[in-house]
N, C-alpha and C. Protein backbone atom coordinates (compact mmCIF):
# COMPACT_ATOMS: atom_id res chain seq x y z
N UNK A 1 0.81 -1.20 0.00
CA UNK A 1 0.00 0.00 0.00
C UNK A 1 0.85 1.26 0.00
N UNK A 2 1.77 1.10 1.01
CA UNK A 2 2.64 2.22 1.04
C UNK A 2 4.42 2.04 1.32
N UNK A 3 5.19 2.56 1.03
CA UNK A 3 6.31 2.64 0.82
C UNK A 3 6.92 3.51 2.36
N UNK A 4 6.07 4.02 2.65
CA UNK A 4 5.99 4.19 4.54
C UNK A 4 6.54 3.23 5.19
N UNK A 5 7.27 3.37 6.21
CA UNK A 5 7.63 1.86 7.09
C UNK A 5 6.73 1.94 8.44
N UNK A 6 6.26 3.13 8.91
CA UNK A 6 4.96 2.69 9.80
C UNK A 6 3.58 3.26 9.16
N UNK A 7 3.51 2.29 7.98
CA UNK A 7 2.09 1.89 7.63
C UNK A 7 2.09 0.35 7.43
N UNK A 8 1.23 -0.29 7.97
CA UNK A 8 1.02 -2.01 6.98
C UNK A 8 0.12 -1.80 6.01
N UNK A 9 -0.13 -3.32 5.64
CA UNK A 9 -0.50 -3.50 4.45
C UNK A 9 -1.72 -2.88 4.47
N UNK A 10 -2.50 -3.05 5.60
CA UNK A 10 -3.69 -2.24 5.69
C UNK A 10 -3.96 -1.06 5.38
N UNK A 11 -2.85 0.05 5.68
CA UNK A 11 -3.13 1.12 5.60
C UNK A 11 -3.16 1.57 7.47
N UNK A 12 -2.93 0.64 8.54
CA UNK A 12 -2.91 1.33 9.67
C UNK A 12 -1.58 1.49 10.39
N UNK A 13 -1.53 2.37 11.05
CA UNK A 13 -0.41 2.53 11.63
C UNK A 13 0.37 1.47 12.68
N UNK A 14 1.96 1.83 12.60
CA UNK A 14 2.47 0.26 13.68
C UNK A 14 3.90 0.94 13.64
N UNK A 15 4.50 0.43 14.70
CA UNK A 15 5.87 1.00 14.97
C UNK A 15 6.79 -0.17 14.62
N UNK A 16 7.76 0.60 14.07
CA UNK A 16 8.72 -0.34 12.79
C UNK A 16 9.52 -1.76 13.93
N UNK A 17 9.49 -2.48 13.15
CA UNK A 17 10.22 -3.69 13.88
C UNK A 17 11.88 -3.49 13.78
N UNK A 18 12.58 -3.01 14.98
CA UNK A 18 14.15 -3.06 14.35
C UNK A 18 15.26 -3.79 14.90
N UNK A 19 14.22 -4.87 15.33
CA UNK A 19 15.09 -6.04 16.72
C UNK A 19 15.74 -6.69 15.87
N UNK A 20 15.78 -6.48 14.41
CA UNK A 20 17.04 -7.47 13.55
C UNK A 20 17.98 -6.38 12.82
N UNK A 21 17.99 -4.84 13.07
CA UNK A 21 18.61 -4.09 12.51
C UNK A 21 20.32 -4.23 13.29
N UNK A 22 21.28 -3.70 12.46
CA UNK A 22 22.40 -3.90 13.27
C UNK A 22 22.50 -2.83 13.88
N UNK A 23 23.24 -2.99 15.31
CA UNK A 23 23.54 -1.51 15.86
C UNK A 23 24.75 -1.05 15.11
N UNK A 24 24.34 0.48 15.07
CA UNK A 24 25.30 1.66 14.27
C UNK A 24 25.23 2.61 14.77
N UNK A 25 26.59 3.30 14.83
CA UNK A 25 26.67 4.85 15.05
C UNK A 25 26.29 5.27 13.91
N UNK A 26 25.45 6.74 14.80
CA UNK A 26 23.76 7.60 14.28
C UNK A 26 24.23 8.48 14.43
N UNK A 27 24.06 9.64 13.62
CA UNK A 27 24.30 11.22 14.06
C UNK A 27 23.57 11.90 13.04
N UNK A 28 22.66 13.01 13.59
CA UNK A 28 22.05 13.60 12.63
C UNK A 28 21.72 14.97 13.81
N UNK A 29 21.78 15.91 12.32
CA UNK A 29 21.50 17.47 13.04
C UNK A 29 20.35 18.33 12.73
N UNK A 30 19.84 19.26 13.26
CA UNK A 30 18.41 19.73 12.63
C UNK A 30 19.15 21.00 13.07
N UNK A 31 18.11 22.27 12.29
CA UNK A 31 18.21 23.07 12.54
C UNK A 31 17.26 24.22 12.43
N UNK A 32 16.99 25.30 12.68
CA UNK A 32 15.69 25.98 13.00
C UNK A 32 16.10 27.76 12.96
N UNK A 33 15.04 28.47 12.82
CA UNK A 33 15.65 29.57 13.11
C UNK A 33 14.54 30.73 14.09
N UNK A 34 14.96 31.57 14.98
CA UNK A 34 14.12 32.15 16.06
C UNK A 34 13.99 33.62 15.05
N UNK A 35 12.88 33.99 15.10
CA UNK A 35 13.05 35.53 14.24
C UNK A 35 12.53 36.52 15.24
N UNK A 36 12.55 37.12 15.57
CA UNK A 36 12.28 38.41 16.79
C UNK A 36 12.69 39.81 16.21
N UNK A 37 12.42 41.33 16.53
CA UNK A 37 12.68 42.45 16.45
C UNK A 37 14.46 42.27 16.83
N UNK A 38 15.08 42.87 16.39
CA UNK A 38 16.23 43.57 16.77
C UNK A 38 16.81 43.37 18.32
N UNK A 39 16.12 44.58 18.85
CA UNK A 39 16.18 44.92 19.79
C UNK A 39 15.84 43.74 20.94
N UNK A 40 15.06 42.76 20.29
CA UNK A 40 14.73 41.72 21.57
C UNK A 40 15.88 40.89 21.25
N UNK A 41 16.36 40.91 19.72
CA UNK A 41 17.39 39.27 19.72
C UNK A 41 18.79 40.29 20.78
N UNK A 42 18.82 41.47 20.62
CA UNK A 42 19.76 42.30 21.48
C UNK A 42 19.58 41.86 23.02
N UNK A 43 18.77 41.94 23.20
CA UNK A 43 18.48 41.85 24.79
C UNK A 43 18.36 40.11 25.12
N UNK A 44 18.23 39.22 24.69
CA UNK A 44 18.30 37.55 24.52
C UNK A 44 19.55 37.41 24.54
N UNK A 45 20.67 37.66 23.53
CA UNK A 45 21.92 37.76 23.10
C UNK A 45 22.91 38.64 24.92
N UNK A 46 21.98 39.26 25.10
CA UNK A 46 22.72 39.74 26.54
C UNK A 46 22.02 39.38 27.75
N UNK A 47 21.55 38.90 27.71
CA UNK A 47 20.71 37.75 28.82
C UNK A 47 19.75 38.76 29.56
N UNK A 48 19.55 39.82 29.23
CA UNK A 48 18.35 40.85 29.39
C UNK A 48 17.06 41.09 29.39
N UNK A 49 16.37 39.70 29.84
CA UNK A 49 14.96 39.15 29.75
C UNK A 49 14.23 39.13 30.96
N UNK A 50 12.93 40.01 30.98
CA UNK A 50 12.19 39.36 32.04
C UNK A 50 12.24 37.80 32.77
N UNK A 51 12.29 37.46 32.04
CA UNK A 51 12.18 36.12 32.48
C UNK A 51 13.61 35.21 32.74
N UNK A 52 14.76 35.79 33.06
CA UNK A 52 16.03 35.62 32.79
C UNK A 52 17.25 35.13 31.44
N UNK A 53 17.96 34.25 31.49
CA UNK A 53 19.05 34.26 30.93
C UNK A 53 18.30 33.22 30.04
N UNK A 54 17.45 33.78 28.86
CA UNK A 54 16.99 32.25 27.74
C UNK A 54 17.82 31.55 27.27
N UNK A 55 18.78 31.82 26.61
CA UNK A 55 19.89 31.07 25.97
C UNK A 55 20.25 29.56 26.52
N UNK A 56 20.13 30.01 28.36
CA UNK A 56 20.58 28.68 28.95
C UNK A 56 19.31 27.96 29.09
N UNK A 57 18.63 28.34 29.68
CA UNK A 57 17.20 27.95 29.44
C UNK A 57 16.64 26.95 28.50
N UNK A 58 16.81 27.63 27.34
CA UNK A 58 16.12 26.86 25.97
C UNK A 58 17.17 25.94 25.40
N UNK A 59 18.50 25.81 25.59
CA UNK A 59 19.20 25.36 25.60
C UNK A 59 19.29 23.55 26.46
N UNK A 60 18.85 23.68 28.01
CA UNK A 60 18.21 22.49 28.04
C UNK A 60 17.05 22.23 28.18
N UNK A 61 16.21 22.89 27.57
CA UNK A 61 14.66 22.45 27.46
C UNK A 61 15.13 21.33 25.89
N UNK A 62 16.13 22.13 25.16
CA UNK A 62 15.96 21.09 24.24
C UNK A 62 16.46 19.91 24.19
N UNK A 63 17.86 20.04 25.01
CA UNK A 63 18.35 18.68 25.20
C UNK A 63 17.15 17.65 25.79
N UNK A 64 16.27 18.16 27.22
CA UNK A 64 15.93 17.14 27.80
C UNK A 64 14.14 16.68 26.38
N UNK A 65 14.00 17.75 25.89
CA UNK A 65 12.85 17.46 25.12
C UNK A 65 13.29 16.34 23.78
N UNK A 66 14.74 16.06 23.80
CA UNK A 66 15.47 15.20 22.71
C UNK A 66 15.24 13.84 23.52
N UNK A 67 15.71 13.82 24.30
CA UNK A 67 16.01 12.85 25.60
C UNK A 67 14.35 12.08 25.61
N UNK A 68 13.04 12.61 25.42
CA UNK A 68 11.99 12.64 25.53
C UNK A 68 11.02 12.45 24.49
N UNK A 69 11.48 12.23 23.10
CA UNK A 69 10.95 12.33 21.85
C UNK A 69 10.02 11.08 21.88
N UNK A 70 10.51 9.85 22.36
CA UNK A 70 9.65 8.81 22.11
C UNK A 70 8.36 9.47 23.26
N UNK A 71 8.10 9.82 23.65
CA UNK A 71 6.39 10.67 24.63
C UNK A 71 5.68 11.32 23.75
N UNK A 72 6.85 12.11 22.82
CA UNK A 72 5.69 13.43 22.01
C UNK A 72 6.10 12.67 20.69
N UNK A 73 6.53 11.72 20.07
CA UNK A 73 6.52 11.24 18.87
C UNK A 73 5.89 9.67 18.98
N UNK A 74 4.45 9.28 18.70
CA UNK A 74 3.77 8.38 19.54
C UNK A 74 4.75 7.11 18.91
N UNK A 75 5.44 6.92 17.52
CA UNK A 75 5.83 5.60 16.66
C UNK A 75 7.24 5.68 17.12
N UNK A 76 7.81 6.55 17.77
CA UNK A 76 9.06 6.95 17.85
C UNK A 76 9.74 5.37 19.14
N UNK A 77 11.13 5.09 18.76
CA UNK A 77 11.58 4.16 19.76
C UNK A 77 12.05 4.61 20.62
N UNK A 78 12.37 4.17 21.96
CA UNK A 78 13.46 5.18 22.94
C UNK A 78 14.73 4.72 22.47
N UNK A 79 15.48 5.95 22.44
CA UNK A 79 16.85 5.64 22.06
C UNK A 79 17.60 5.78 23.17
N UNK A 80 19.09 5.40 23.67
CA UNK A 80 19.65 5.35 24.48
C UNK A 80 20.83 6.50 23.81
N UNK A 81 20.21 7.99 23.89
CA UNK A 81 20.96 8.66 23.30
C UNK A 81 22.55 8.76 24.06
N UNK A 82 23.62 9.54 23.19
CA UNK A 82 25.08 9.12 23.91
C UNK A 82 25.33 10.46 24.28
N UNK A 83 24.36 11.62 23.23
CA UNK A 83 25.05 12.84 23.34
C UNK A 83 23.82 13.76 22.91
N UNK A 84 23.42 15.06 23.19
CA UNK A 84 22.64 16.23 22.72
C UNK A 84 23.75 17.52 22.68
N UNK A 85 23.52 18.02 21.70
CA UNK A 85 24.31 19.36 21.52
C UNK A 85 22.80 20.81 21.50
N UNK A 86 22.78 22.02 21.61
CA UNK A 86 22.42 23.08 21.27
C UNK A 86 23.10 24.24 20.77
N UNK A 87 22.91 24.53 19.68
CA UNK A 87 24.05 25.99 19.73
C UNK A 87 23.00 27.05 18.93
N UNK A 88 23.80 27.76 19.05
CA UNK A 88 23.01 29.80 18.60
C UNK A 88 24.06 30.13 17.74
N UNK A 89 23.94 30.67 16.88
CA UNK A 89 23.78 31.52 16.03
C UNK A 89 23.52 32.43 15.12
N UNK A 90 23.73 34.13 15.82
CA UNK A 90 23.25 35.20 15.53
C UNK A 90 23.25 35.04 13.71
N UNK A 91 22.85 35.11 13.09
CA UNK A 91 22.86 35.03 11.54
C UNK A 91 22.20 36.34 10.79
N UNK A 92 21.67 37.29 11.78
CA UNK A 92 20.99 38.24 11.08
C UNK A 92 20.70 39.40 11.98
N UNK A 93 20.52 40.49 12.42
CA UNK A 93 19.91 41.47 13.27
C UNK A 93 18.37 40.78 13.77
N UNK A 94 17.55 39.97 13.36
CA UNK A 94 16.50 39.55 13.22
C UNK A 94 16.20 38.04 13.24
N UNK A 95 17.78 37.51 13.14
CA UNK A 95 17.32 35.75 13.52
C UNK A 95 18.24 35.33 14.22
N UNK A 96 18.16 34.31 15.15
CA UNK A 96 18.78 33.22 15.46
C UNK A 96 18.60 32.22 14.98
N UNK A 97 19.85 31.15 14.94
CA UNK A 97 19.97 29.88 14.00
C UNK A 97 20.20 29.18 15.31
N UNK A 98 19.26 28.29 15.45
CA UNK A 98 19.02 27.52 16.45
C UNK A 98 19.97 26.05 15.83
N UNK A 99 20.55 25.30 16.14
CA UNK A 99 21.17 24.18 15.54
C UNK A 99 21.37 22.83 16.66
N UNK A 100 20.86 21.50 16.58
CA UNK A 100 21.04 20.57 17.64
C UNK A 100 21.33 19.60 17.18
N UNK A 101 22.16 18.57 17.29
CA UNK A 101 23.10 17.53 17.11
C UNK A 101 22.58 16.34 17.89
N UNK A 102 22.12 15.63 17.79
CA UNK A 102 22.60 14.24 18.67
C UNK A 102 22.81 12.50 17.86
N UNK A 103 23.77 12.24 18.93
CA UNK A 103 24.02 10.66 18.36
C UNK A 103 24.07 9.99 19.34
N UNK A 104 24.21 8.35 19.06
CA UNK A 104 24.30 6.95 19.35
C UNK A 104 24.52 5.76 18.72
N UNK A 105 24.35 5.21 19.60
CA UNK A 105 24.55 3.76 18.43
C UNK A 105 23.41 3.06 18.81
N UNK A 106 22.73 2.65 17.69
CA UNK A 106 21.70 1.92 17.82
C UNK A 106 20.68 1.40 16.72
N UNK A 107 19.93 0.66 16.21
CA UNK A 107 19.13 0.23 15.39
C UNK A 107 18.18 0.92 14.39
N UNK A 108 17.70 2.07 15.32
CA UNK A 108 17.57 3.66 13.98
C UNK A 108 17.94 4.67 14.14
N UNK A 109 17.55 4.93 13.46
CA UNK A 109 17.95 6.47 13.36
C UNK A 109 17.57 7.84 14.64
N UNK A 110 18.22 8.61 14.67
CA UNK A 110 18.29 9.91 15.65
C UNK A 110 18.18 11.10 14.87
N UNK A 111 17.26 11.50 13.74
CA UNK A 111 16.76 12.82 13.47
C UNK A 111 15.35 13.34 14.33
N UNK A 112 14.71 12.26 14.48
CA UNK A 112 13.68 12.84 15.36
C UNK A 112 13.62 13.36 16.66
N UNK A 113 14.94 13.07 17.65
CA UNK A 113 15.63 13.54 18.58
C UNK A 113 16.28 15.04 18.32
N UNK A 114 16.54 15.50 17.23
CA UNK A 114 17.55 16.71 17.02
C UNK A 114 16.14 17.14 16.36
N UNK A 115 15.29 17.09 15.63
CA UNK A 115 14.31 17.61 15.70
C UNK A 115 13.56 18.32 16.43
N UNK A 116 13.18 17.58 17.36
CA UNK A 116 12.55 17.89 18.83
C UNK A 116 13.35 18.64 19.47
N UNK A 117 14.37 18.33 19.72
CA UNK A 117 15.34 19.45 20.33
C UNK A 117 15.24 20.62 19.80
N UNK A 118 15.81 21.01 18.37
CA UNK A 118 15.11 22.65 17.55
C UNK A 118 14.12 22.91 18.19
N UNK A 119 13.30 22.16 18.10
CA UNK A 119 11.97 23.01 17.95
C UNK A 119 11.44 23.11 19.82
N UNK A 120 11.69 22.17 20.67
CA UNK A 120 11.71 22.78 22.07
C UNK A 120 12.61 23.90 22.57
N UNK A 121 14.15 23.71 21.81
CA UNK A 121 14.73 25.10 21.77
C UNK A 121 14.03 26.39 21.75
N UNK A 122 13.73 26.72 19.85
CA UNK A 122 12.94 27.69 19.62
C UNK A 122 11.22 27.83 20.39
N UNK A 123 11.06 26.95 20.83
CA UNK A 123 9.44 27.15 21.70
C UNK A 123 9.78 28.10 22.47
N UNK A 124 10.95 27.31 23.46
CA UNK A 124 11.11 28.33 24.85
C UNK A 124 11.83 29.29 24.54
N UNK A 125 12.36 29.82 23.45
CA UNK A 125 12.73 31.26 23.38
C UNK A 125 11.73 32.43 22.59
N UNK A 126 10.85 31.69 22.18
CA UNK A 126 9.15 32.50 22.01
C UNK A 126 8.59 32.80 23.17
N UNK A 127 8.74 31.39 24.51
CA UNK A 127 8.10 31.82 25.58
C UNK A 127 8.92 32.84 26.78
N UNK A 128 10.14 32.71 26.88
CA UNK A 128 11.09 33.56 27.54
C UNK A 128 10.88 35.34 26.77
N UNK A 129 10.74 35.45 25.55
CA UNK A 129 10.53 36.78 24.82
C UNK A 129 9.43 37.24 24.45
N UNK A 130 8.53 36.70 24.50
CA UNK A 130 6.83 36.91 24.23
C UNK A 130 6.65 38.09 24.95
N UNK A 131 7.21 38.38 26.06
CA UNK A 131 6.44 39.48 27.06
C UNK A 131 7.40 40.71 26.20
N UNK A 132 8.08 40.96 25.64
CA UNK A 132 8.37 42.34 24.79
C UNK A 132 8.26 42.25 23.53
N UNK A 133 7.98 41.16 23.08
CA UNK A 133 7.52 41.13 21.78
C UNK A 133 6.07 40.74 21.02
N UNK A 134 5.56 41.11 20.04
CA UNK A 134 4.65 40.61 19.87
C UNK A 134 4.58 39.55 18.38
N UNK A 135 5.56 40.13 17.83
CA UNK A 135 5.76 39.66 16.05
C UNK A 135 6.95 38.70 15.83
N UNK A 136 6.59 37.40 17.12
CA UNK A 136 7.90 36.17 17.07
C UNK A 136 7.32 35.25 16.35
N UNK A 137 8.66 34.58 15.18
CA UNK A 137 8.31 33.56 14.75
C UNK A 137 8.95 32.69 14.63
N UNK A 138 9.16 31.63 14.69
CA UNK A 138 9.80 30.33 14.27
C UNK A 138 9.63 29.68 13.13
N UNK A 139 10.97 29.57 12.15
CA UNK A 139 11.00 29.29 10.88
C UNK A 139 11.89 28.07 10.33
N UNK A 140 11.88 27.81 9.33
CA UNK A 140 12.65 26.34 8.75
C UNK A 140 13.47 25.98 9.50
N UNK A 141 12.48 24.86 10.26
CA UNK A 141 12.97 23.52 11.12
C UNK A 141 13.26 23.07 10.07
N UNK A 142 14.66 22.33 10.05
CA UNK A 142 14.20 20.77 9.07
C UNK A 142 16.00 20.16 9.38
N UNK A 143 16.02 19.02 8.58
CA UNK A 143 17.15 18.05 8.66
C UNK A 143 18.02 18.40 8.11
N UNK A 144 19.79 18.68 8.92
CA UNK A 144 20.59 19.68 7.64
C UNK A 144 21.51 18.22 7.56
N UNK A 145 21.46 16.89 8.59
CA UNK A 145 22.11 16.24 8.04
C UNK A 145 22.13 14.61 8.99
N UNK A 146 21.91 13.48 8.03
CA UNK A 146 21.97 12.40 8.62
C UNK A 146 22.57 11.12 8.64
N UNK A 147 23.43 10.80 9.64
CA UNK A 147 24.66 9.80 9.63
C UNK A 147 24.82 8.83 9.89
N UNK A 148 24.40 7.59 9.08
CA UNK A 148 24.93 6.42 9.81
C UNK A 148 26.07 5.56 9.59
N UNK A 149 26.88 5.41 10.28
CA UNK A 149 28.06 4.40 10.38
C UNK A 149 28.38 3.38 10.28
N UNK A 150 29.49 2.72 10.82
CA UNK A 150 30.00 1.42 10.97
C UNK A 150 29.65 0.49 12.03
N UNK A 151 28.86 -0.80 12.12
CA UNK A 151 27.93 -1.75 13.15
C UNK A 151 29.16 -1.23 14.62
N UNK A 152 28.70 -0.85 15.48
CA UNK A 152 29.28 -0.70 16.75
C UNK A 152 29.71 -2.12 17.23
């Protein structure tokens, strides 16, 4: 029916079988971008927030929201991740480049982990800046890159 790996033949949903996959080192990165006024990515960038220092903040909201993907991704497996990264980069008067990394070794893949991470990143720096801004947005999430290796 479909070329999907969690669809069957039916057409209903099922979480992929990967108890015969080999374990491999996984690494894959996502990335995202925060868009705000000027003046607020100014005051974020100098930890100048009602609500304190976001950077660190959103920083592990995303790690632990990576850590957490199989809860908010219902087909998703738990992975026994090895590592989460977050980083910033100013890229514009008007954006931050949100960027998150993680790997392991294991039977699938880890983009949906660095996924989730972006995008819990950029959540909580909408919710840390919301109170001086009104015109925040969050823009192209997506996969800048995905790695798998040699059987561990």
């Amino acid at each position: 029916m479909s070329d999907l790996t969690h669809i069957d033949e039916q057409g209903q949903a099922r979480m992929v079988d990967v108890g015969r996959k080999p374990i491999v080192a996984r690494r894959a990165t996502a990335s995202g971008e925060f868009v705000a006024a000027k003046a607020t990515l100014d005051r974020l960038m100098a930890g100048d927030l009602p609500k304190g220092e976001a950077l660190a903040v959103a920083r592990v909201a995303g790690i632990a929201a990576a850590k957490r993907t199989d809860g908010l991704i219902p087909l998703c497996h738990s992975l026994p991740l090895n590592h989460v990264s977050v980083d910033f980069e100013r890229v514009a008067d008007d954006r931050l480049r949100v960027t998150a990394s993680a790997s392991l070794e294991a039977r699938t893949g880890v983009e949906m982990e660095a996924l989730v991470a972006v995008s819990v990143t950029c959540l909580t720096l909408y919710d840390m800046t919301k109170a001086i801004d009104n015109d925040l947005r969050i823009e192209a999430i997506h996969l800048v890159e995905k790695v798998k290796g040699d059987p561990a």
